[in-house]
Protein backbone atom coordinates (compact mmCIF):
# COMPACT_ATOMS: atom_id res chain seq x y z
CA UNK A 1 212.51 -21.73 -86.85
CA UNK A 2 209.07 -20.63 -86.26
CA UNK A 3 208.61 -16.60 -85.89
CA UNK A 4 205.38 -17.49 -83.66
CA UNK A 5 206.39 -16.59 -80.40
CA UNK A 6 206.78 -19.37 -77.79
CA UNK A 7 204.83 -19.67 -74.65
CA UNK A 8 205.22 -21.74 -71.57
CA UNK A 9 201.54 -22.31 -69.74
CA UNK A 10 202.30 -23.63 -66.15
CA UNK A 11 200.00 -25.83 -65.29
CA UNK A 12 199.08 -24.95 -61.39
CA UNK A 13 198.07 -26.87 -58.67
CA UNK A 14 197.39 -30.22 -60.07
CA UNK A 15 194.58 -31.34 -57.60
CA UNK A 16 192.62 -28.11 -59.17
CA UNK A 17 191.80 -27.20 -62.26
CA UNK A 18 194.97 -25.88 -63.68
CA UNK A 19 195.37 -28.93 -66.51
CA UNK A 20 191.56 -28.83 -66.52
CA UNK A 21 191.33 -25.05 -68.12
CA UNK A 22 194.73 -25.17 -69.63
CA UNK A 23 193.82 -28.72 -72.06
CA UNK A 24 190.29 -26.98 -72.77
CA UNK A 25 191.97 -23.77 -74.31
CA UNK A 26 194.30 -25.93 -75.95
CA UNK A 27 191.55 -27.56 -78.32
CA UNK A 28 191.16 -24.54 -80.34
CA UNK A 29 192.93 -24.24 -83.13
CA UNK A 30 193.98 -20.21 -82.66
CA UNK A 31 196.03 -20.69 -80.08
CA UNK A 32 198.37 -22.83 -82.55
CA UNK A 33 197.88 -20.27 -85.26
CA UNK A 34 199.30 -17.21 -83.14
CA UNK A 35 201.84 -19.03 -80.94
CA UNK A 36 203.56 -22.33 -80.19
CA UNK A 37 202.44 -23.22 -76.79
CA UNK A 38 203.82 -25.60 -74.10
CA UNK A 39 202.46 -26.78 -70.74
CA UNK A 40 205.24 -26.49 -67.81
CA UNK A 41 203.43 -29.42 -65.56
CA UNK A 42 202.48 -33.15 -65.50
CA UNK A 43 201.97 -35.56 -68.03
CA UNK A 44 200.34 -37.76 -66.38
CA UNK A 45 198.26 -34.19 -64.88
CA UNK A 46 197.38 -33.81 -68.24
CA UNK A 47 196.58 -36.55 -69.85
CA UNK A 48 193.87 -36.97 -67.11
CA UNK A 49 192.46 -33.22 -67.62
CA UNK A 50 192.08 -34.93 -71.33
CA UNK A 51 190.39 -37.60 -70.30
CA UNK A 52 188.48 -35.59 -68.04
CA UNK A 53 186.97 -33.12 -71.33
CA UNK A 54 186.91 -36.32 -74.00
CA UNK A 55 189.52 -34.69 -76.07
CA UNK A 56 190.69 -36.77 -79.18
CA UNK A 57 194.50 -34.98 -78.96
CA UNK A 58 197.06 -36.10 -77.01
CA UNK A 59 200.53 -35.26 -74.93
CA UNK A 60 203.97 -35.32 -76.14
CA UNK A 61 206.94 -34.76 -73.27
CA UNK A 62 209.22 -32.42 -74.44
CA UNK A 63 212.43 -32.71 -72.64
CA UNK A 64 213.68 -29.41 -73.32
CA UNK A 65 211.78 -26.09 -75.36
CA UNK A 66 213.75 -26.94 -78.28
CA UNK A 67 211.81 -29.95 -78.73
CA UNK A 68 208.18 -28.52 -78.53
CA UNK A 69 206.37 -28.50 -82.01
CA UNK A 70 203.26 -26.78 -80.75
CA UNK A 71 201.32 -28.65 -83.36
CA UNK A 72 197.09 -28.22 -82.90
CA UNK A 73 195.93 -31.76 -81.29
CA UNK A 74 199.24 -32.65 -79.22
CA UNK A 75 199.79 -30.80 -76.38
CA UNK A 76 203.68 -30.54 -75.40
CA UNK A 77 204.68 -30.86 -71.97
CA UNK A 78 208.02 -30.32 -70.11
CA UNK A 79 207.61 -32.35 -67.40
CA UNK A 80 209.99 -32.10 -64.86
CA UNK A 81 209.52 -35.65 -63.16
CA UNK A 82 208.36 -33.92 -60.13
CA UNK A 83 204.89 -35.07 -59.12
CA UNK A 84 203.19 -38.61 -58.63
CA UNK A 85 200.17 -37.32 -59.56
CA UNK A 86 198.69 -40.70 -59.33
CA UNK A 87 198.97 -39.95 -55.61
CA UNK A 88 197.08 -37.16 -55.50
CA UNK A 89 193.44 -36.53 -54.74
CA UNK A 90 191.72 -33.38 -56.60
CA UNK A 91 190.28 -31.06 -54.53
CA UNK A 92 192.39 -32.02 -51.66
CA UNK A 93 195.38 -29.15 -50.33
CA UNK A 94 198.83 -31.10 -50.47
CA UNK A 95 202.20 -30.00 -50.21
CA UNK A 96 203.88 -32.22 -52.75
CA UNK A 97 201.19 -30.55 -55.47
CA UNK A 98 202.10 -26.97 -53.93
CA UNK A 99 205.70 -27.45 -54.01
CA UNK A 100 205.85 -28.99 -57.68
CA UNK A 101 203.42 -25.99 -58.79
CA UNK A 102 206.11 -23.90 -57.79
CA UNK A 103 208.96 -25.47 -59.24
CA UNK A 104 206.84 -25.35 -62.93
CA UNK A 105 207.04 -21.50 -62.10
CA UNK A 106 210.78 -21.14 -61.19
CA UNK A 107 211.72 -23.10 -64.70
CA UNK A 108 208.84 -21.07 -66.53
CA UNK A 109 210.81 -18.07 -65.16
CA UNK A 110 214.04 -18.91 -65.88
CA UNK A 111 212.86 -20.10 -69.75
CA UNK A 112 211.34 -16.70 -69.75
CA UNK A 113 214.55 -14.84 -68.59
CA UNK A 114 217.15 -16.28 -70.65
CA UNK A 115 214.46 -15.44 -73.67
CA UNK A 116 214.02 -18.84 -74.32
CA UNK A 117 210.13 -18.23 -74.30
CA UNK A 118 208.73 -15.28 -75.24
CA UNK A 119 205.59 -15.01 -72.54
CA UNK A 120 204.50 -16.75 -69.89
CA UNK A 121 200.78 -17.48 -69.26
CA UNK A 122 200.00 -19.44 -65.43
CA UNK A 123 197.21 -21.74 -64.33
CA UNK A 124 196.16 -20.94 -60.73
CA UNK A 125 198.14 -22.16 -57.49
CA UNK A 126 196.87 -22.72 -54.20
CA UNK A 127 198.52 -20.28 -51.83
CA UNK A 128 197.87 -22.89 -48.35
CA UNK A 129 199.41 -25.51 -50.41
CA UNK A 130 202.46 -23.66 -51.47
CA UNK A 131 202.62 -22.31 -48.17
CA UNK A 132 202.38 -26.23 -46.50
CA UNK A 133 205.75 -26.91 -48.80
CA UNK A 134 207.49 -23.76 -47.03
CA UNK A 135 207.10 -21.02 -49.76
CA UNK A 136 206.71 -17.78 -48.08
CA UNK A 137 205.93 -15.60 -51.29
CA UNK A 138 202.20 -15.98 -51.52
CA UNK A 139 201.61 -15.58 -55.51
CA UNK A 140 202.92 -16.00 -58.69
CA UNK A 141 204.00 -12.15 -59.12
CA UNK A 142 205.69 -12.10 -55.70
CA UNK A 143 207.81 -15.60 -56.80
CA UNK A 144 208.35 -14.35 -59.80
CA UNK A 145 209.59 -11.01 -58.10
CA UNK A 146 212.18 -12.57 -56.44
CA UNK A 147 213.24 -14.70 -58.45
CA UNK A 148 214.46 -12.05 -60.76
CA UNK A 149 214.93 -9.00 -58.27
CA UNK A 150 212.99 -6.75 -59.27
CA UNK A 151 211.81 -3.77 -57.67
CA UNK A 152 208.51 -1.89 -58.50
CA UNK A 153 206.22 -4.76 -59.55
CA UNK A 154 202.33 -4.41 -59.92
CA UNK A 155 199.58 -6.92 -60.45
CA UNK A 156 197.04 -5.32 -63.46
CA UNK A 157 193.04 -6.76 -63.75
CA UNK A 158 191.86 -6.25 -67.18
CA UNK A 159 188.60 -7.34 -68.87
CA UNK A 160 188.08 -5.59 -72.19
CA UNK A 161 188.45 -2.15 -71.52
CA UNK A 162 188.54 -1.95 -67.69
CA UNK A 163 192.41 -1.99 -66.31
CA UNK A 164 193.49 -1.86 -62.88
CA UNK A 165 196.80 -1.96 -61.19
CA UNK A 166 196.83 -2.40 -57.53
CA UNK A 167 199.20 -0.75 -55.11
CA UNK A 168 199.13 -4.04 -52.99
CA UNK A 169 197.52 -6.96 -54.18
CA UNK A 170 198.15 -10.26 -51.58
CA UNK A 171 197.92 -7.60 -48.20
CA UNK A 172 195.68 -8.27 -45.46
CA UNK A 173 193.43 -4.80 -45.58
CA UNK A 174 194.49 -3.76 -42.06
CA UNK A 175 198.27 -3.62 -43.90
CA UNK A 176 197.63 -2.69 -47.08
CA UNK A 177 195.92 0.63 -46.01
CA UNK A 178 200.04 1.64 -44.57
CA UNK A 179 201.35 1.16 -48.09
CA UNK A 180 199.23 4.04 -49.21
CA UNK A 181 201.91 6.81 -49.20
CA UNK A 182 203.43 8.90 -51.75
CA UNK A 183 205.65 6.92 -52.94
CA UNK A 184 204.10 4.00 -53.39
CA UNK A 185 201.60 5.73 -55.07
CA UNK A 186 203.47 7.40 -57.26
CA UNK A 187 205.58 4.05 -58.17
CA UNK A 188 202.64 2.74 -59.49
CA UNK A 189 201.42 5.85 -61.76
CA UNK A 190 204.95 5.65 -62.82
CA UNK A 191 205.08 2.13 -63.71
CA UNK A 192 201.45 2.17 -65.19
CA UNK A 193 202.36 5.27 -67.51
CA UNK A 194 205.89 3.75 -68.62
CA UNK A 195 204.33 0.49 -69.37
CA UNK A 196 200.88 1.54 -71.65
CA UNK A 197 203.67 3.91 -73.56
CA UNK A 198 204.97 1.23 -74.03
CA UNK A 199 202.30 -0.91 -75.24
CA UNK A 200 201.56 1.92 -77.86
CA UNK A 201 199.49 4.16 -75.49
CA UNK A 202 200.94 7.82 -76.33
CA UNK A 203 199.84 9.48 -73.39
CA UNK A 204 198.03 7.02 -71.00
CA UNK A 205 195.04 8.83 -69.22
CA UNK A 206 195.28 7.09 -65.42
CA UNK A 207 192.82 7.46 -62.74
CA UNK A 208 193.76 6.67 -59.35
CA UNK A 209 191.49 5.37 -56.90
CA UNK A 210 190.43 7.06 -53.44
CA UNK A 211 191.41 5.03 -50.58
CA UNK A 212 188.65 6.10 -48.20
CA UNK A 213 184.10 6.05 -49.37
CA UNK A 214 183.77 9.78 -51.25
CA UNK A 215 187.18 10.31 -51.43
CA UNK A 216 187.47 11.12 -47.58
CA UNK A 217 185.09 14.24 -47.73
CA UNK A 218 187.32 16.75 -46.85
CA UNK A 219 189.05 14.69 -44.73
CA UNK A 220 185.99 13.94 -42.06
CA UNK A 221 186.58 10.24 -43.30
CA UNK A 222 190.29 10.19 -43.36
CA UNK A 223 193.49 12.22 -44.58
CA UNK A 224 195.34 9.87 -46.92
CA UNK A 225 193.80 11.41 -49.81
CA UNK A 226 195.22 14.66 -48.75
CA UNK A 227 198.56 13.89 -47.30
CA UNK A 228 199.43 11.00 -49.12
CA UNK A 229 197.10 10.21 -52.89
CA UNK A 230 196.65 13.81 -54.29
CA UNK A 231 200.63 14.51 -53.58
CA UNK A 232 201.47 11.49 -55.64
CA UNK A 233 198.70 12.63 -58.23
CA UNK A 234 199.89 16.15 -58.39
CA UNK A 235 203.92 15.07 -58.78
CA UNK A 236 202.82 12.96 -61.67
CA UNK A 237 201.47 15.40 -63.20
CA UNK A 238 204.56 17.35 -63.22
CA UNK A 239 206.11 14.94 -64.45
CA UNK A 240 204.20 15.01 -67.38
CA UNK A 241 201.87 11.83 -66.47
CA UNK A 242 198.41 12.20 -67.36
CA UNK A 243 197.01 11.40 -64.04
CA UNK A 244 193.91 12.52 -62.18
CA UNK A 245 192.48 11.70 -58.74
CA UNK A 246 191.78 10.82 -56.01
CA UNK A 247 188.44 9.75 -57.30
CA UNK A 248 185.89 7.90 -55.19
CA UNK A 249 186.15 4.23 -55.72
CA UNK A 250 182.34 4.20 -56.66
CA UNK A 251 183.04 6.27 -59.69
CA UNK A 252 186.58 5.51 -60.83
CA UNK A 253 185.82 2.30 -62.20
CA UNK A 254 182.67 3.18 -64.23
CA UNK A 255 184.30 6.28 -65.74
CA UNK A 256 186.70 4.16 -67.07
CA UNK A 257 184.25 1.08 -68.44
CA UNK A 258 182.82 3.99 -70.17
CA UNK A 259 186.37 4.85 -71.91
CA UNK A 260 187.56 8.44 -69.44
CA UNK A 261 190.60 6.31 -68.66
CA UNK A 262 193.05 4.00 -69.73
CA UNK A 263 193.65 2.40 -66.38
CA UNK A 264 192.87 2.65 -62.92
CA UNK A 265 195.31 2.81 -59.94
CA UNK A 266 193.52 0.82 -57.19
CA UNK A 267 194.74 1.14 -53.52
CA UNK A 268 194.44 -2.98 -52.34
CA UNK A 269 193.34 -6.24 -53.94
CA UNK A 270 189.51 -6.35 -53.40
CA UNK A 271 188.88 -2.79 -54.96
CA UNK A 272 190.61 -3.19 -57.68
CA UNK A 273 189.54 -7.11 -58.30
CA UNK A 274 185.37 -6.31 -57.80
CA UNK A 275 184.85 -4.41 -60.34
CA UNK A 276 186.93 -6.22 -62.58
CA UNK A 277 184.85 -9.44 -62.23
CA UNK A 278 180.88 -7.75 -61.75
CA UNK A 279 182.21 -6.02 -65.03
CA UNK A 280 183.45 -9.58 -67.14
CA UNK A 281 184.95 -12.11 -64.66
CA UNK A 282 184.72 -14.95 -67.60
CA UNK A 283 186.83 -12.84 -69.41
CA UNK A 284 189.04 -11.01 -67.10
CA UNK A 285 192.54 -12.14 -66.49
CA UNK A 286 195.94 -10.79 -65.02
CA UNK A 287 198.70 -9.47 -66.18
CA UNK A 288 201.94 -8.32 -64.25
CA UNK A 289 203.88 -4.93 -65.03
CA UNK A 290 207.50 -4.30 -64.15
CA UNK A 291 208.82 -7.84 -64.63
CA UNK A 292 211.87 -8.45 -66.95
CA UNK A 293 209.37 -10.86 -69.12
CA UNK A 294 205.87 -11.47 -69.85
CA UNK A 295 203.35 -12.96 -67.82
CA UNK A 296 199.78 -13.56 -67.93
CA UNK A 297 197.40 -15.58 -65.82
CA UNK A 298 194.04 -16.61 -65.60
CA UNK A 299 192.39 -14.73 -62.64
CA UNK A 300 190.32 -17.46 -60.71
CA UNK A 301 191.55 -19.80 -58.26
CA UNK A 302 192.39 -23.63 -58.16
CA UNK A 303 188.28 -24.45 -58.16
CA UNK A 304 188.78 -27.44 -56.02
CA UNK A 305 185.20 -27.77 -55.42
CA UNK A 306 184.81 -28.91 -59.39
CA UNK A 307 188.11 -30.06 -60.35
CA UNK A 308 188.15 -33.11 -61.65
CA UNK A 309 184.64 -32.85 -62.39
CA UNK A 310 185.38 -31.64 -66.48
CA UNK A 311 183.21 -28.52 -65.92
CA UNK A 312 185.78 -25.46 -65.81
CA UNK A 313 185.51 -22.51 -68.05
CA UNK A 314 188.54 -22.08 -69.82
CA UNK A 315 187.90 -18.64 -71.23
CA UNK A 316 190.01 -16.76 -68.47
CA UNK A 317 192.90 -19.16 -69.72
CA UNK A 318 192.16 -18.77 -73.17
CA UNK A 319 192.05 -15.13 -72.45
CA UNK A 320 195.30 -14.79 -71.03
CA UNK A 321 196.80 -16.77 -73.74
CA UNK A 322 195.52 -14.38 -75.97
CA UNK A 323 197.02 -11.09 -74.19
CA UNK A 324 200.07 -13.13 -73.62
CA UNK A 325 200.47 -13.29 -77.48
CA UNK A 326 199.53 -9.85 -78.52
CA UNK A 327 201.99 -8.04 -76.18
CA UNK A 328 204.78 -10.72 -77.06
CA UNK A 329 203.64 -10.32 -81.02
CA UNK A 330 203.39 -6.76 -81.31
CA UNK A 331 203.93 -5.24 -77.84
CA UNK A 332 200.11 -4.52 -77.44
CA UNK A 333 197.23 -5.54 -75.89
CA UNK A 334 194.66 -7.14 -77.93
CA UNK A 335 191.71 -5.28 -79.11
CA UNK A 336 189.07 -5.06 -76.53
């Protein structure tokens, strides 16, 4: 038995470019020298995404993770007979394609949960799609949430050395300004700290984010920095976190490209996610904190104005293939 650990990629929505990113960071040969990889998908989705980049490799179906090889220039694929993809159109939204991604995430999960697989790294889904099949939970994080029950989740953004966890991620803004309180604040500075220790960060240093422009300026542009951010901050602190803010959004972020902190606590999706990909969106990909497993992803979406065209950049994917390994390897991130 191999000691490389094993990986199941899910392949996404299959009228995107999930099997299109996912084949092209399966040509090189690293992946297969740090890990034995497996696509959770189609066949048929991916034979087509190798036909789609001229690849001289092939598939194998793999009926069950015991039978994957993860041999450089035959990509392994549990295929769970769930998809005609022969019937589907890329770059079109369709239920059937939403409701199969899903089902590739449920059995990633469950590999993942029984330790069957040691990390899981995810092409992109599209949300309307998923949502057309009847799936209320609106991303990968939030199925994977429930699916195992757990309580204080976050979605981290990292591209080299800029890291940010969001307090909501998939909110409309409107909403996710009423989940700034205490103690959902202070969740997250929790969860943040406890993870990085555990990632071999001794004492993380944390910023967290303002919710309102200059950090509210003495509360003439709002009071949640007062009555809800700098509580959290200062009860961290007690406890012993190394956490410091509420900084202004327009200066968190750069502190911390320039190495002041370890991560950043960002108060909903788009403030945490813009910097992220101004700073390195090629590179940048996602990785979720508080889940009983590992999981990466790739942080684009389903592209379906190019798929099928053979065009996608597959660094994100390779990217998250690449954290996936180092945390399940040595229970670190990779070197920035």
């Amino acid at each position: 038995m191999s000691d490389k650990p094993l990986v199941a990629i899910t392949m996404g929505d299959a009228a995107g470019i999930g099997a299109e990113v996912t084949a092209k960071a399966l040509q090189d040969p690293w992946v297969y020298e740090k890990c034995r990889p497996f696509v959770v998908g189609s066949v048929a989705a991916m034979d087509d995404a190798l036909r789609l980049i001229n690849a001289t490799g092939g598939t194998r179906l793999a009926h069950d993770v015991d039978e994957v090889r993860g041999e450089h220039g035959t990509i392994d694929v549990l295929d769970l007979e769930n998809l005609d993809f022969n019937a589907l159109e890329y770059g079109k939204i369709s239920p059937v394609a939403g409701q199969a991604s899903v089902e590739w995430i449920l059995r990633a999960g469950e590999l993942a949960a029984s330790g069957q697989v040691q990390a899981i790294a995810t092409a992109p889904i599209n949300k309307e799609a998923c949502a057309l099949a009847g799936h209320e939970d609106i991303g990968h994080m939030e199925i994977f949430q429930s699916q195992t029950g757990s309580k204080n989740v976050a979605t981290m953004l990292m591209a080299r050395q800029l890291r940010t966890v969001h307090l909501t991620t998939h909110r409309s803004l409107r909403i996710a300004c009423d989940y700034v309180t205490k103690e959902n604040v202070l969740a997250k500075i929790a969860l943040t700290d406890e993870t990085f220790k555990q990632w071999g960060f001794e004492t993380p240093r944390i910023g967290v984010s303002a919710l309102n422009p200059h950090s509210s300026d003495g509360g003439l542009l709002g009071d949640e920095e007062a009555k809800q951010i700098t509580p959290a901050v200062e009860e961290a602190r007690a406890m012993g976190i190394d956490a410091t803010g509420p900084v202004p959004a327009d200066t968190v972020f750069v502190q911390a490209i320039d190495g002041k902190y370890d991560a950043v606590i960002a108060m909903y999706h788009d403030q945490g996610h813009i910097p992220i990909k101004v700073f390195d969106w090629a590179r940048s990909v996602s990785v979720n904190l508080g889940l009983p497993f590992i999981r990466t992803s790739v942080d684009h979406g389903t592209a379906f104005d190019i798929a099928g065209k053979g065009i996608a950049d597959a660094t994100s994917m390779l990217e998250s293939i690449r954290v996936a390994v180092s945390i399940a390897s040595d229970n670190r991130l990779p070197p920035v």
